[in-house]
PDB file of N, CA and C in Angstrom:
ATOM      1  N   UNK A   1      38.684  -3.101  94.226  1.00  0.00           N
ATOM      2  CA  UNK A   1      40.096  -2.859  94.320  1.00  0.00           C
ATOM      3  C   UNK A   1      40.327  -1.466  94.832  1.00  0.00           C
ATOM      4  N   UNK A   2      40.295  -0.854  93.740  1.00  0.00           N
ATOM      5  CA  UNK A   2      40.142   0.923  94.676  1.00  0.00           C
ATOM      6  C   UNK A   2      39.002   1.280  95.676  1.00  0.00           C
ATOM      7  N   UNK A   3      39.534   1.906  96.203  1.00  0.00           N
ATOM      8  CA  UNK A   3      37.769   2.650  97.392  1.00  0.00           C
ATOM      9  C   UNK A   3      37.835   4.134  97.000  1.00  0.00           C
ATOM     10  N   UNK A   4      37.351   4.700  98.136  1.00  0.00           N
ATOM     11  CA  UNK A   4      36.336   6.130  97.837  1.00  0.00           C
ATOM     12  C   UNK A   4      37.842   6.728  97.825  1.00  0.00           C
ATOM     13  N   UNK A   5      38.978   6.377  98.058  1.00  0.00           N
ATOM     14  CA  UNK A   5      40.160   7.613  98.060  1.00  0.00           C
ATOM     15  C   UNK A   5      40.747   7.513  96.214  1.00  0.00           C
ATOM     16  N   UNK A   6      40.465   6.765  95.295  1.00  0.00           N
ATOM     17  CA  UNK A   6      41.467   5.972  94.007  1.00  0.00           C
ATOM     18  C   UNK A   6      42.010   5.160  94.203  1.00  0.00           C
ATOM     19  N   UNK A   7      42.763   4.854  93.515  1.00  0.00           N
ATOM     20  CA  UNK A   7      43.212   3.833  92.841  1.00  0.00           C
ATOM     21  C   UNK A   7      44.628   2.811  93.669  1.00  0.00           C
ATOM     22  N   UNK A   8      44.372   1.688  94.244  1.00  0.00           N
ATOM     23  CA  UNK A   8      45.422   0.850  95.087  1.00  0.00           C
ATOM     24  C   UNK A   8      46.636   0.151  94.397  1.00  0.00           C
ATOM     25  N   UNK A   9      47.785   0.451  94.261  1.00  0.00           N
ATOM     26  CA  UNK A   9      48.743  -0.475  94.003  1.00  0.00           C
ATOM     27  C   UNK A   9      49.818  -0.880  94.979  1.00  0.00           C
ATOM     28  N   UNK A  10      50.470  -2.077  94.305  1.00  0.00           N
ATOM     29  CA  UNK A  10      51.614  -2.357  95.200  1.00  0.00           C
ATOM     30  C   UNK A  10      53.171  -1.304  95.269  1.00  0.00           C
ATOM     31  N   UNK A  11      53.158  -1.020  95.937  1.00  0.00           N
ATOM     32  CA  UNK A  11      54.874  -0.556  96.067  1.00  0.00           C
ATOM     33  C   UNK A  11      55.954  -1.208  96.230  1.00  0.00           C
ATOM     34  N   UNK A  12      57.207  -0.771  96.238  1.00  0.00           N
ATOM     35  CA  UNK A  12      58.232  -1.306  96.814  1.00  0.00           C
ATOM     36  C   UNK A  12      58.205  -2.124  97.585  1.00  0.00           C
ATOM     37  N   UNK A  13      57.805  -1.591  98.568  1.00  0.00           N
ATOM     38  CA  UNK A  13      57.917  -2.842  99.654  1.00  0.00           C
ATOM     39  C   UNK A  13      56.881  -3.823 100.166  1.00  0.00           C
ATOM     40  N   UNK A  14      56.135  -3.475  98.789  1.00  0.00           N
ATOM     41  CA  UNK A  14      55.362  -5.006  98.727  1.00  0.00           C
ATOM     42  C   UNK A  14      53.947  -4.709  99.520  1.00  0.00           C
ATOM     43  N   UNK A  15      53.850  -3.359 100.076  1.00  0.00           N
ATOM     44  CA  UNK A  15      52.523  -3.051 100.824  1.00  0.00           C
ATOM     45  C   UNK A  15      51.474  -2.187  99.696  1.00  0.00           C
ATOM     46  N   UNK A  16      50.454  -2.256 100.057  1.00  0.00           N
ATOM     47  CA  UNK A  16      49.645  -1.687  99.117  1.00  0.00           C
ATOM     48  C   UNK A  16      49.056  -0.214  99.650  1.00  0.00           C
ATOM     49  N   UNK A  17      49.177   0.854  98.782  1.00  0.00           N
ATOM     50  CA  UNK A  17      49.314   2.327  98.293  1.00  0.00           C
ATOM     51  C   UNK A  17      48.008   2.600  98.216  1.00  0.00           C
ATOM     52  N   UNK A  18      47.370   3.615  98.685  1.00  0.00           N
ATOM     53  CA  UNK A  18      46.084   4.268  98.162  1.00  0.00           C
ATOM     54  C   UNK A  18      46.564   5.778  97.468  1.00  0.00           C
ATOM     55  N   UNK A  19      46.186   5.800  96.382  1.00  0.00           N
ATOM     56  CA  UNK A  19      46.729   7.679  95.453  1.00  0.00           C
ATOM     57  C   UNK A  19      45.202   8.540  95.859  1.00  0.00           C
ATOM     58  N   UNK A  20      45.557   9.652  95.966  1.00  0.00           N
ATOM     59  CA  UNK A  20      44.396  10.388  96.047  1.00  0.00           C
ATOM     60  C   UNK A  20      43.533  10.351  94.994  1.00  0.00           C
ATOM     61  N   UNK A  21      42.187  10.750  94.737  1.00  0.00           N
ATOM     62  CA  UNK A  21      42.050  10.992  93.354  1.00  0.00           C
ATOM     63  C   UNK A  21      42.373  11.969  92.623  1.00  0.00           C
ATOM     64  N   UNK A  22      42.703  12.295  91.249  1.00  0.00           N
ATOM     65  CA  UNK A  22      42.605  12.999  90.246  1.00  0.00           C
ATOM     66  C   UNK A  22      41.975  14.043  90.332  1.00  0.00           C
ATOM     67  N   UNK A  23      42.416  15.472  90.128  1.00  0.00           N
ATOM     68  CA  UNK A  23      41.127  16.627  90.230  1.00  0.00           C
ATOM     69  C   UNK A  23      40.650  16.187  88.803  1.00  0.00           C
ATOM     70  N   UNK A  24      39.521  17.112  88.358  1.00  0.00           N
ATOM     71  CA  UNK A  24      39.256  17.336  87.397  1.00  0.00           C
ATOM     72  C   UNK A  24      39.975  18.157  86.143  1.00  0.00           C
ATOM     73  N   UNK A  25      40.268  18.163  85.098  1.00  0.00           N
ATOM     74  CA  UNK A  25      41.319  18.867  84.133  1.00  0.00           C
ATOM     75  C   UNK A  25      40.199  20.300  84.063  1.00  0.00           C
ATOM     76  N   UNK A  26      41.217  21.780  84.340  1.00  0.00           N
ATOM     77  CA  UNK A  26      40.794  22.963  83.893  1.00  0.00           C
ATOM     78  C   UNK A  26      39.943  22.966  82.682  1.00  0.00           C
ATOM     79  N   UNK A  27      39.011  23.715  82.634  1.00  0.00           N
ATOM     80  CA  UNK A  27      38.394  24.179  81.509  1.00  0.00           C
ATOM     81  C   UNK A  27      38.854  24.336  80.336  1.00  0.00           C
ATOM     82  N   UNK A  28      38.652  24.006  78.943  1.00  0.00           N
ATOM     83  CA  UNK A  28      39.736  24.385  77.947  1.00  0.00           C
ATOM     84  C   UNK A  28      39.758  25.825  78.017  1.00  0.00           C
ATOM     85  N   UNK A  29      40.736  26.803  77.280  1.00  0.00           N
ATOM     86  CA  UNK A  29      40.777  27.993  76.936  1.00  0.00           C
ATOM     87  C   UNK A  29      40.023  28.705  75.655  1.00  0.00           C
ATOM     88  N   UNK A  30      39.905  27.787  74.890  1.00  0.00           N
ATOM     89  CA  UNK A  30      39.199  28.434  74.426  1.00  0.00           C
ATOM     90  C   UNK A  30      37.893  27.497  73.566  1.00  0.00           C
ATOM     91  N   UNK A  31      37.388  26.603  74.694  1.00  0.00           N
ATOM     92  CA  UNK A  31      36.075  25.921  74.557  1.00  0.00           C
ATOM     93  C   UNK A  31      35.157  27.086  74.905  1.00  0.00           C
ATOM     94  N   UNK A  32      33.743  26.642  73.850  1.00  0.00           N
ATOM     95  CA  UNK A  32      33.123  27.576  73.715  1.00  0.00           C
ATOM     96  C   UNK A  32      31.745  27.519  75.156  1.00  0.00           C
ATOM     97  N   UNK A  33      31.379  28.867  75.028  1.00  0.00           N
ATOM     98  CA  UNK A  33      30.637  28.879  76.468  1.00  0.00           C
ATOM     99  C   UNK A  33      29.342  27.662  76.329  1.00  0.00           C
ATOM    100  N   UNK A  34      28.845  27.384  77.738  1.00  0.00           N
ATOM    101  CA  UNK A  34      28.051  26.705  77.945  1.00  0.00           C
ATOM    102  C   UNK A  34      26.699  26.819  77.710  1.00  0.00           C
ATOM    103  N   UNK A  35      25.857  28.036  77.243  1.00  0.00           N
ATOM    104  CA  UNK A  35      25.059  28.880  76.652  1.00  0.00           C
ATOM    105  C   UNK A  35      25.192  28.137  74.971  1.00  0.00           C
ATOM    106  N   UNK A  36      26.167  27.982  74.427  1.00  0.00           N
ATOM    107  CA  UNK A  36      26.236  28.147  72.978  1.00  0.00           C
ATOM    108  C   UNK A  36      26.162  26.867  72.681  1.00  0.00           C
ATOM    109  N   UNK A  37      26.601  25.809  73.909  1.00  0.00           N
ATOM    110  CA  UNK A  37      26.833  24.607  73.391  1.00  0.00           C
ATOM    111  C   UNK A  37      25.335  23.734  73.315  1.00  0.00           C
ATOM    112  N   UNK A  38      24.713  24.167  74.251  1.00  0.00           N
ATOM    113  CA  UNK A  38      23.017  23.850  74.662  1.00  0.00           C
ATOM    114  C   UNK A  38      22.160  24.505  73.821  1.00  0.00           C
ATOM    115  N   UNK A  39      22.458  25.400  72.532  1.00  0.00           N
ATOM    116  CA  UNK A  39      22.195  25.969  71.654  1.00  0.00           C
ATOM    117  C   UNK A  39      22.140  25.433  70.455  1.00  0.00           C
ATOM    118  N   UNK A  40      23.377  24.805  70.174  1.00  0.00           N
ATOM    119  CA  UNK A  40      23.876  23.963  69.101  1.00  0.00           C
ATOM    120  C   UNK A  40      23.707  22.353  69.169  1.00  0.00           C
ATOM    121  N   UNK A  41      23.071  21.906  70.373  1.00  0.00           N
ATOM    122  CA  UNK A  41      22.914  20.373  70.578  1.00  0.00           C
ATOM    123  C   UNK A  41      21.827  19.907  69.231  1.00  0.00           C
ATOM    124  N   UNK A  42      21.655  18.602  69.831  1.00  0.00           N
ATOM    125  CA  UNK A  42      20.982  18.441  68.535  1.00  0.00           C
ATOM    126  C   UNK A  42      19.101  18.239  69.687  1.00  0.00           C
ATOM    127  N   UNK A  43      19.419  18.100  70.521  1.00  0.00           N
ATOM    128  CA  UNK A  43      18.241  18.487  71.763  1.00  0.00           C
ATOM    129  C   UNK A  43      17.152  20.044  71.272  1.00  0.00           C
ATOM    130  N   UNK A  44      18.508  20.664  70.505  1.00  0.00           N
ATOM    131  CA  UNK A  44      17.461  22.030  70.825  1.00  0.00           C
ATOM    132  C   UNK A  44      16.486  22.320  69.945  1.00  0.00           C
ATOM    133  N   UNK A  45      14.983  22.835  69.902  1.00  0.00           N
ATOM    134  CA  UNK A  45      14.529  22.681  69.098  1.00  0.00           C
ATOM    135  C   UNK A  45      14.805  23.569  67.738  1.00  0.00           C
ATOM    136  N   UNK A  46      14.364  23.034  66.759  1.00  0.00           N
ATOM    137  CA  UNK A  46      14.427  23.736  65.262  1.00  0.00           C
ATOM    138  C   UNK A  46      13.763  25.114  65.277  1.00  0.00           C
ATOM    139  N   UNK A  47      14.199  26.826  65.475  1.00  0.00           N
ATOM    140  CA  UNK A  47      13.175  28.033  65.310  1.00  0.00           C
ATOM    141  C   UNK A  47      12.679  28.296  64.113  1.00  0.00           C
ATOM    142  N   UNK A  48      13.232  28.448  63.338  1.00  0.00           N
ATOM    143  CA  UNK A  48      12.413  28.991  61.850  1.00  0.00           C
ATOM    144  C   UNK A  48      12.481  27.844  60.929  1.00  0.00           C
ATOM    145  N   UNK A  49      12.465  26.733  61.531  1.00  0.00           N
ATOM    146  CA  UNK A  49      12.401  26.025  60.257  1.00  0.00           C
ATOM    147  C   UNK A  49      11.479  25.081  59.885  1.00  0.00           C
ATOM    148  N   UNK A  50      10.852  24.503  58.946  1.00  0.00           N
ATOM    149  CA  UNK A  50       9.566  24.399  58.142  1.00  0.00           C
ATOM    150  C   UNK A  50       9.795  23.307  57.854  1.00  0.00           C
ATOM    151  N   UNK A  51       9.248  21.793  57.549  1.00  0.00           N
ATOM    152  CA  UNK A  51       9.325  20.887  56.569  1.00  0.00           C
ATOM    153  C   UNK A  51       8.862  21.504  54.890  1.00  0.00           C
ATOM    154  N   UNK A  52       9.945  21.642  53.815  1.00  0.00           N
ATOM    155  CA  UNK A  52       9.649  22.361  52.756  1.00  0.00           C
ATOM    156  C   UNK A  52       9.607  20.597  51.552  1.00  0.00           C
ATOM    157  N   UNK A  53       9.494  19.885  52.135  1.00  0.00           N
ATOM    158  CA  UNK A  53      10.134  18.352  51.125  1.00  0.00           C
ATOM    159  C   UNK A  53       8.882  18.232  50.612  1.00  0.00           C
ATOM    160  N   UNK A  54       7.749  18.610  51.056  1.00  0.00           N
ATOM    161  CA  UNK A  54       6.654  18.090  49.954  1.00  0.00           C
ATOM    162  C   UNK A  54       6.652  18.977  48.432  1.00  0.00           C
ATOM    163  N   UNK A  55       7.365  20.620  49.084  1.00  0.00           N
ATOM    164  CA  UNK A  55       6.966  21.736  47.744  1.00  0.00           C
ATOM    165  C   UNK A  55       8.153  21.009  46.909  1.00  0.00           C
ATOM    166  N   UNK A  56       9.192  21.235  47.378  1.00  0.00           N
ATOM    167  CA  UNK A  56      10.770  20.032  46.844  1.00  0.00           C
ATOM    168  C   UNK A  56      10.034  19.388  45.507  1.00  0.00           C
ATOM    169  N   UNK A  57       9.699  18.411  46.196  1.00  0.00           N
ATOM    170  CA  UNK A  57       9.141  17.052  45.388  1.00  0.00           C
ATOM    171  C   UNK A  57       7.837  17.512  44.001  1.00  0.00           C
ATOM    172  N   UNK A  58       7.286  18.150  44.823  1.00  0.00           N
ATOM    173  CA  UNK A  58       6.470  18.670  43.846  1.00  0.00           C
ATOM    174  C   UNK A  58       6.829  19.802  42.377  1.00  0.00           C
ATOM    175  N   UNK A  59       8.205  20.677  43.151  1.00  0.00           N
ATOM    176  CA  UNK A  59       8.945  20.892  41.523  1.00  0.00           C
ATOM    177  C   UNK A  59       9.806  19.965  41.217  1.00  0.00           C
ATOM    178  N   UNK A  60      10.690  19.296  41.821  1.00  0.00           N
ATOM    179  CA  UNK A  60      11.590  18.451  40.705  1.00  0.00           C
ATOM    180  C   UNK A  60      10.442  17.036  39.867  1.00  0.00           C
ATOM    181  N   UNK A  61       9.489  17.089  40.921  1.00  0.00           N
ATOM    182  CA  UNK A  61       8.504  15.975  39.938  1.00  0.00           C
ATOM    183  C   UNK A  61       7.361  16.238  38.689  1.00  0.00           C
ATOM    184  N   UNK A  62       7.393  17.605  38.352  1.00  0.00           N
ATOM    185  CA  UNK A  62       6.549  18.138  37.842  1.00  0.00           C
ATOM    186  C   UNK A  62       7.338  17.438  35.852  1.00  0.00           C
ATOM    187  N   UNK A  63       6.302  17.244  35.717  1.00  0.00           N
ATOM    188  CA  UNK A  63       7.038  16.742  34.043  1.00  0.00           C
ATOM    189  C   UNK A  63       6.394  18.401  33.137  1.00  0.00           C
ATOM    190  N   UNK A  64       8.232  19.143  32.978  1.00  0.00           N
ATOM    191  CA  UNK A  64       7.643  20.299  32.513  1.00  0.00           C
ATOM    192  C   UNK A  64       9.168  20.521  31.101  1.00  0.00           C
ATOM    193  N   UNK A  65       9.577  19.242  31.029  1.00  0.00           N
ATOM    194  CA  UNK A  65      10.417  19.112  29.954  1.00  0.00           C
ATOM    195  C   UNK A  65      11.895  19.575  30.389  1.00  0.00           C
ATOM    196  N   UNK A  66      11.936  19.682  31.540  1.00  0.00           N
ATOM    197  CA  UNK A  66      13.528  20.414  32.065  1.00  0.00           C
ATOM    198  C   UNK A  66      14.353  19.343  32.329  1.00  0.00           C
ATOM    199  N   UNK A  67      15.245  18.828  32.061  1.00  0.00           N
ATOM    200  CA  UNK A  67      16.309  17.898  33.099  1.00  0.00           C
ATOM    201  C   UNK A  67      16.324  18.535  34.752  1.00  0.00           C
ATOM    202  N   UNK A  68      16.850  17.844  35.742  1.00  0.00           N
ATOM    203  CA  UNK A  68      16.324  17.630  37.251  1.00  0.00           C
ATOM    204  C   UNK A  68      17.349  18.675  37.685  1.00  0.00           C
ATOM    205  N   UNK A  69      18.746  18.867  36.660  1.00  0.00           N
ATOM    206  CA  UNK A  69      19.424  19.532  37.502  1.00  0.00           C
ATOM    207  C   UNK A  69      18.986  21.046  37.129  1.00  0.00           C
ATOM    208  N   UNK A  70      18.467  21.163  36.032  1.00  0.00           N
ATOM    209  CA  UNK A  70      18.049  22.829  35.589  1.00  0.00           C
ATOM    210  C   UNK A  70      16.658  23.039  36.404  1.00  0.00           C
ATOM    211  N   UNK A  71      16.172  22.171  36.843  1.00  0.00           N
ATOM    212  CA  UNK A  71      14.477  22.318  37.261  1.00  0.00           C
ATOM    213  C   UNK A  71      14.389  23.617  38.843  1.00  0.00           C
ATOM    214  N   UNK A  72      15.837  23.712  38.965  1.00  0.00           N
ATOM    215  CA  UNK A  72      15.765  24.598  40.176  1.00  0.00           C
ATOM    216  C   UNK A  72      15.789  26.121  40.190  1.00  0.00           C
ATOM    217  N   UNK A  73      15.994  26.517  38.267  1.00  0.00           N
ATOM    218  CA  UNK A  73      15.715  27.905  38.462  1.00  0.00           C
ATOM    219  C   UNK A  73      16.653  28.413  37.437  1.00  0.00           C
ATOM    220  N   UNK A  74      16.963  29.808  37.555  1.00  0.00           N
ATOM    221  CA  UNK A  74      17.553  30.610  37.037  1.00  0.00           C
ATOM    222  C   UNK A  74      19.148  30.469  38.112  1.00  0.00           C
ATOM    223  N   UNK A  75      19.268  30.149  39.161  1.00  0.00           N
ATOM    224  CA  UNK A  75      20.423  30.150  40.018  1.00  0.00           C
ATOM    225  C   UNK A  75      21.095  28.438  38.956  1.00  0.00           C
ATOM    226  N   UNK A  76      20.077  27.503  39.410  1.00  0.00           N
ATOM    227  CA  UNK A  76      20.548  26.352  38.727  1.00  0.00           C
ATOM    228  C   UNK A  76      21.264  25.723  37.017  1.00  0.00           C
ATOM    229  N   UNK A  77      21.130  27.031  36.404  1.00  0.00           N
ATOM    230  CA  UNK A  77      20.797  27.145  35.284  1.00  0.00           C
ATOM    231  C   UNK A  77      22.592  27.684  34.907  1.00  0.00           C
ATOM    232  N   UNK A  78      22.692  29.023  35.627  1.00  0.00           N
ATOM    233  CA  UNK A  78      23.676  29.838  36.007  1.00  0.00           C
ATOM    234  C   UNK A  78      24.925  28.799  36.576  1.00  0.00           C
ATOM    235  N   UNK A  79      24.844  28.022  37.833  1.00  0.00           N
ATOM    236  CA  UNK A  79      25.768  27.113  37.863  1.00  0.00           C
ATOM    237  C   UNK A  79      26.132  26.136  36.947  1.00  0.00           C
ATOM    238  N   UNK A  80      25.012  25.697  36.089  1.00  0.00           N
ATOM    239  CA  UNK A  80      25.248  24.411  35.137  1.00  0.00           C
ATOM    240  C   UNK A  80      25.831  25.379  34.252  1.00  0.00           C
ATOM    241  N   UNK A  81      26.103  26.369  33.948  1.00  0.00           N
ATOM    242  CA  UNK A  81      26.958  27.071  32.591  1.00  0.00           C
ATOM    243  C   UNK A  81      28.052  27.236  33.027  1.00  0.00           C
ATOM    244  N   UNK A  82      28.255  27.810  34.114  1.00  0.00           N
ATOM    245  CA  UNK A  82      29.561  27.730  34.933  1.00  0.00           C
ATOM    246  C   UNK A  82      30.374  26.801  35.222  1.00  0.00           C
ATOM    247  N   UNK A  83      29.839  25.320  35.761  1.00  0.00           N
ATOM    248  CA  UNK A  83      30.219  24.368  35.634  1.00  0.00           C
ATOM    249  C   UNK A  83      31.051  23.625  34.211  1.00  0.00           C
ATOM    250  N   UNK A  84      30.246  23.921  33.200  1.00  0.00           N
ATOM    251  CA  UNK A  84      30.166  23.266  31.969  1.00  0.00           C
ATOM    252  C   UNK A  84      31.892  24.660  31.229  1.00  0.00           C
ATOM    253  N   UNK A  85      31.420  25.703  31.539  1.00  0.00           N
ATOM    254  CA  UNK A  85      32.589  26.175  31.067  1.00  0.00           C
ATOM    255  C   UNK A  85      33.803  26.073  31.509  1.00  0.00           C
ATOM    256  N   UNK A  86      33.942  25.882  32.691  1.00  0.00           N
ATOM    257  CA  UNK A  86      34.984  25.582  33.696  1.00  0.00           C
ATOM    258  C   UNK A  86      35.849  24.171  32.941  1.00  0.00           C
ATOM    259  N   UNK A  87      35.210  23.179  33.185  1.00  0.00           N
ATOM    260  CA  UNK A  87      35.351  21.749  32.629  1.00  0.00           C
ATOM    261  C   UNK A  87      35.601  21.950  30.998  1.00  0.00           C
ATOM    262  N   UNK A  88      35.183  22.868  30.470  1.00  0.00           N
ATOM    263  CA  UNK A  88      35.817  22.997  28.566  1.00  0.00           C
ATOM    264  C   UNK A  88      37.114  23.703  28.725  1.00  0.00           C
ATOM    265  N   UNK A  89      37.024  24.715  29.622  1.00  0.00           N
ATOM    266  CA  UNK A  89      38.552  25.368  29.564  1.00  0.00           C
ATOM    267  C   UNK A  89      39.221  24.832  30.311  1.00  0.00           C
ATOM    268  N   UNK A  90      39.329  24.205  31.025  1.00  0.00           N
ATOM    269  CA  UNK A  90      40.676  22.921  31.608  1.00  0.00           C
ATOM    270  C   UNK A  90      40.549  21.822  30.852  1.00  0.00           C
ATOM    271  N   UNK A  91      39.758  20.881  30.246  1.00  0.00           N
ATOM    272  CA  UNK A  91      39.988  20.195  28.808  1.00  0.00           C
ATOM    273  C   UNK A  91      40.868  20.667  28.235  1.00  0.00           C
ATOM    274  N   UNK A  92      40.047  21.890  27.344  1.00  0.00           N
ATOM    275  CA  UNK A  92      41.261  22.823  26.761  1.00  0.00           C
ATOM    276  C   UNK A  92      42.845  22.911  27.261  1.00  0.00           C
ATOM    277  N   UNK A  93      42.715  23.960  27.989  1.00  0.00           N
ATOM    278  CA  UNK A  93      44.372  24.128  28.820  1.00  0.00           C
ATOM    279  C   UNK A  93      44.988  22.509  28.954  1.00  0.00           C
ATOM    280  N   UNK A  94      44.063  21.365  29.522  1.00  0.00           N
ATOM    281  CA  UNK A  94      45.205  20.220  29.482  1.00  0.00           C
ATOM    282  C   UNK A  94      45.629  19.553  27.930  1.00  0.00           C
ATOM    283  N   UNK A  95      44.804  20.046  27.343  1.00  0.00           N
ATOM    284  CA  UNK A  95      45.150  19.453  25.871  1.00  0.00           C
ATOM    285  C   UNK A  95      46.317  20.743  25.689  1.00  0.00           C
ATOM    286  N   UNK A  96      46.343  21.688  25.619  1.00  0.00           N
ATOM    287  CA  UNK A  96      47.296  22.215  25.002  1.00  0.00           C
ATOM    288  C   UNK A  96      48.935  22.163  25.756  1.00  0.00           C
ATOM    289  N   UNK A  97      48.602  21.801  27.214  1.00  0.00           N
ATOM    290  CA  UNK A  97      49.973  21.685  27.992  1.00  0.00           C
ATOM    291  C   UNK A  97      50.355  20.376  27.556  1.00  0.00           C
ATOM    292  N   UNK A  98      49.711  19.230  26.793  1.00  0.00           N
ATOM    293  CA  UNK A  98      50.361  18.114  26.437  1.00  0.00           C
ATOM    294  C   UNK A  98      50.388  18.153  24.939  1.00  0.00           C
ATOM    295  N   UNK A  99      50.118  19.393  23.910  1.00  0.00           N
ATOM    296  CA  UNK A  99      50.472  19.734  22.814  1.00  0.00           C
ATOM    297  C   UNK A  99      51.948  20.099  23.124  1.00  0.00           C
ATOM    298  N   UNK A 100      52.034  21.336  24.353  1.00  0.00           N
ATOM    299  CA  UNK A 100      54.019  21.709  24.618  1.00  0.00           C
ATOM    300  C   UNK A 100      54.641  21.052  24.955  1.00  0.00           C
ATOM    301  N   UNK A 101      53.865  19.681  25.715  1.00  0.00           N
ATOM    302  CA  UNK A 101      55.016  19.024  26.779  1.00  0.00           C
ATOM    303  C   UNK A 101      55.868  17.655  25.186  1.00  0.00           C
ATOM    304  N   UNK A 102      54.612  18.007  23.897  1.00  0.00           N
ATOM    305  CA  UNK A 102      55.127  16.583  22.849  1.00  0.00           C
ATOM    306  C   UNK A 102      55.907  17.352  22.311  1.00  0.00           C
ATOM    307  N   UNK A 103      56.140  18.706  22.380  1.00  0.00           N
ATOM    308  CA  UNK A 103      56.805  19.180  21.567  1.00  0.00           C
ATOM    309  C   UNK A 103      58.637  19.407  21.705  1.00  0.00           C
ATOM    310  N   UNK A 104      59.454  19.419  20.933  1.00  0.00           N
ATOM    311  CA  UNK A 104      60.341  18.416  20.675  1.00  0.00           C
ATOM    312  C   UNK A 104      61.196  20.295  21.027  1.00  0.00           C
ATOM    313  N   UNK A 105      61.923  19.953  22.312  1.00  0.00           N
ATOM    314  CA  UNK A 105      62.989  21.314  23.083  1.00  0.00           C
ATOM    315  C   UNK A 105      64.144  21.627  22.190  1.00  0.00           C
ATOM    316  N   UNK A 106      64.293  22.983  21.946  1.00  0.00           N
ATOM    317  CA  UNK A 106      65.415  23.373  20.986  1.00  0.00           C
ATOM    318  C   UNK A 106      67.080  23.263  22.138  1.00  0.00           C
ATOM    319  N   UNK A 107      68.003  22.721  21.493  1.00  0.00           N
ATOM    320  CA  UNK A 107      69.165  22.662  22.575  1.00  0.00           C
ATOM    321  C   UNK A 107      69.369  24.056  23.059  1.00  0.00           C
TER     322      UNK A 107
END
């Protein structure tokens, strides 16, 4: 239907139209350079990085009496307290905002 010029339709008067083609759309403004993108593909190879999944496996599988989520350390240990306090004091706070909200408004 179209040839090497685009795309053919009918017109008005019933004869058929060749449109030029389409340029190409400008570059975005602020797409990132072409350097960075051939950088970030998934083509490019891995630089500093190691398969570490066997050492992995070998501490969380070690039977040394820890639960799996503490087995990662002193960092892991530190978040699970953090976590755990977080979750008691909003317990808390929602129990006590529905201690004020039962409580009965002076006129």
């Amino acid at each position: 239907m179209g040839g090497a010029w685009g795309v053919r339709y009918g017109g008005s008067d019933g004869g058929a139209r060749t449109l030029p083609p389409t340029p190409p759309p400008p570059p975005h403004p602020k797409a990132p350079p072409p350097r960075l993108l051939r950088s970030l593909s998934p083509a490019a190879p891995p630089r500093h990085l190691h398969n570490r999944v066997r050492e992995h496996q070998k501490l969380f599988q070690e039977d040394n009496g820890l639960p799996v989520y503490l087995k990662g350390g002193a960092m892991d240990s530190a978040l699970f307290r953090l976590t755990s306090l977080i979750c008691t004091g909003g317990t808390c706070y929602s129990l006590w905002c529905l201690g004020q909200a039962s409580r009965a408004k002076k006129p």
